[in-house]
Protein backbone atom coordinates (compact mmCIF):
# COMPACT_ATOMS: atom_id res chain seq x y z
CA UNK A 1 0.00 0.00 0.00
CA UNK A 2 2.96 2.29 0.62
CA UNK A 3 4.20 1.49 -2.67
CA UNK A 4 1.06 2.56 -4.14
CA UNK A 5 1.01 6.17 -2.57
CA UNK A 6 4.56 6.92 -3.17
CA UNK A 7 4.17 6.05 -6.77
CA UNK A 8 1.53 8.12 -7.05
CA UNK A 9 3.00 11.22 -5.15
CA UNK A 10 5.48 10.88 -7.75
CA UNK A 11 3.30 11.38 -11.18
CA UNK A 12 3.26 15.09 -12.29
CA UNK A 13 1.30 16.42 -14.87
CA UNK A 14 3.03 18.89 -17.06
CA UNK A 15 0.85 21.47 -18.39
CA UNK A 16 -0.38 21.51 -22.08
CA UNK A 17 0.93 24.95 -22.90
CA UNK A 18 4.12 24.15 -22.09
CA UNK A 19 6.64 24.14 -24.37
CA UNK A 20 9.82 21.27 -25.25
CA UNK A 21 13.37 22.34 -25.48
CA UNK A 22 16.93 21.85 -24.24
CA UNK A 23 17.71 24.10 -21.70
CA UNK A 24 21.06 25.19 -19.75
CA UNK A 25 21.91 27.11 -17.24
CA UNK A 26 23.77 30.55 -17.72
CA UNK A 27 24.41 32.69 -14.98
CA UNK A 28 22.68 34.03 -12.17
CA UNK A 29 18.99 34.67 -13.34
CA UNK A 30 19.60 33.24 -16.75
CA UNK A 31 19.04 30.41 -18.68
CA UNK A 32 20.23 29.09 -22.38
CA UNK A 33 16.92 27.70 -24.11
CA UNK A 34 17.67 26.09 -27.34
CA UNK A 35 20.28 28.33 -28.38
CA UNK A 36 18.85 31.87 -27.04
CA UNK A 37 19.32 33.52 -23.69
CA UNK A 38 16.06 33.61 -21.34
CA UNK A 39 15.89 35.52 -18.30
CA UNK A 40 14.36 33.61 -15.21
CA UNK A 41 11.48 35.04 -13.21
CA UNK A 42 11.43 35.98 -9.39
CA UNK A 43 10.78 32.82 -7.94
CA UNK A 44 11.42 30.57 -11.01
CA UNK A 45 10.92 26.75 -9.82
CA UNK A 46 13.22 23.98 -11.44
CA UNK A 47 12.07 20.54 -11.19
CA UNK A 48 13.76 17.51 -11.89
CA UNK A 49 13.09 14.25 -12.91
CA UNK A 50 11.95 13.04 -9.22
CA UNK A 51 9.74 16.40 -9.29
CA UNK A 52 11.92 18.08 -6.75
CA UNK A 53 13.15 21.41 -6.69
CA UNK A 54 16.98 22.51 -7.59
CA UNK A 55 19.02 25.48 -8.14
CA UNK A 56 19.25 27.12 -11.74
CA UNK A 57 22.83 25.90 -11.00
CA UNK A 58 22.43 22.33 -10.78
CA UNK A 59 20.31 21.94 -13.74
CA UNK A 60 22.49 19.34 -16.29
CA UNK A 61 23.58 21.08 -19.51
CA UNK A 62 21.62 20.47 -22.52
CA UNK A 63 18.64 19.53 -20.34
CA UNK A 64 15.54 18.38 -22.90
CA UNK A 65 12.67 20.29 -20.52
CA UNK A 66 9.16 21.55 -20.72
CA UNK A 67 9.33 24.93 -19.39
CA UNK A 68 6.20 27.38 -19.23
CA UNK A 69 6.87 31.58 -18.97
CA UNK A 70 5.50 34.60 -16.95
CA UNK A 71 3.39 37.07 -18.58
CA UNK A 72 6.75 39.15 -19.04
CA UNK A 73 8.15 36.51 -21.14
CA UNK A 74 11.02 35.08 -18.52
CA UNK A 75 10.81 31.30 -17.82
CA UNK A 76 8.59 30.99 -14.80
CA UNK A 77 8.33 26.90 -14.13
CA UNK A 78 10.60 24.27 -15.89
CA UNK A 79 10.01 20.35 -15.25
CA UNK A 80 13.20 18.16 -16.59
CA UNK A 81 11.73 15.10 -18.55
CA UNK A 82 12.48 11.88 -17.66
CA UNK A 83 12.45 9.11 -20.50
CA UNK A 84 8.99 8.43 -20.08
CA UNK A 85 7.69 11.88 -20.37
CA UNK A 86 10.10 12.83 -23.35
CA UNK A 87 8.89 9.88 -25.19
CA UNK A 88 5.37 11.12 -25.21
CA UNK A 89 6.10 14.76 -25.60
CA UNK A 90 8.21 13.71 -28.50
């Protein structure tokens, strides 16, 4: 039964607008995002494969992502695929 609710605490569901691409990290508040530089937003959340939060600075180079943006245009929340999800974003 434990299995079962620790399984599920771990599904995510990544939101339809957002959008695929390989993603790096920069500098301080910034981001590479298939080849172009993308400012982060105040209180930009990075999540990674297990769904937990990281640091712009520990987010792998080259990182294939689905990342959604504020209404200023700066990446607001960024989920890194795992295998599963990639394959059916693909």
């Amino acid at each position: 039964m434990l299995v079962a609710t620790a399984a599920a605490a771990q599904l995510r569901t990544l939101p339809p607008e957002a959008q695929l691409a390989h993603m790096s990290f920069i500098e301080a508040n910034a981001v590479d995002v298939d080849g172009s530089r993308m400012e982060l937003s105040p209180g930009a959340q990075i999540r990674d494969e297990s769904n937990r939060i990281i640091l712009p600075v520990a987010l792998p180079p080259a990182s294939l992502v689905c990342y959604v943006v504020d209404a200023d245009g700066r990446v607001h929340r960024v989920w890194i695929l795992t295998p599963e999800e990639a394959a059916r974003r693909g």
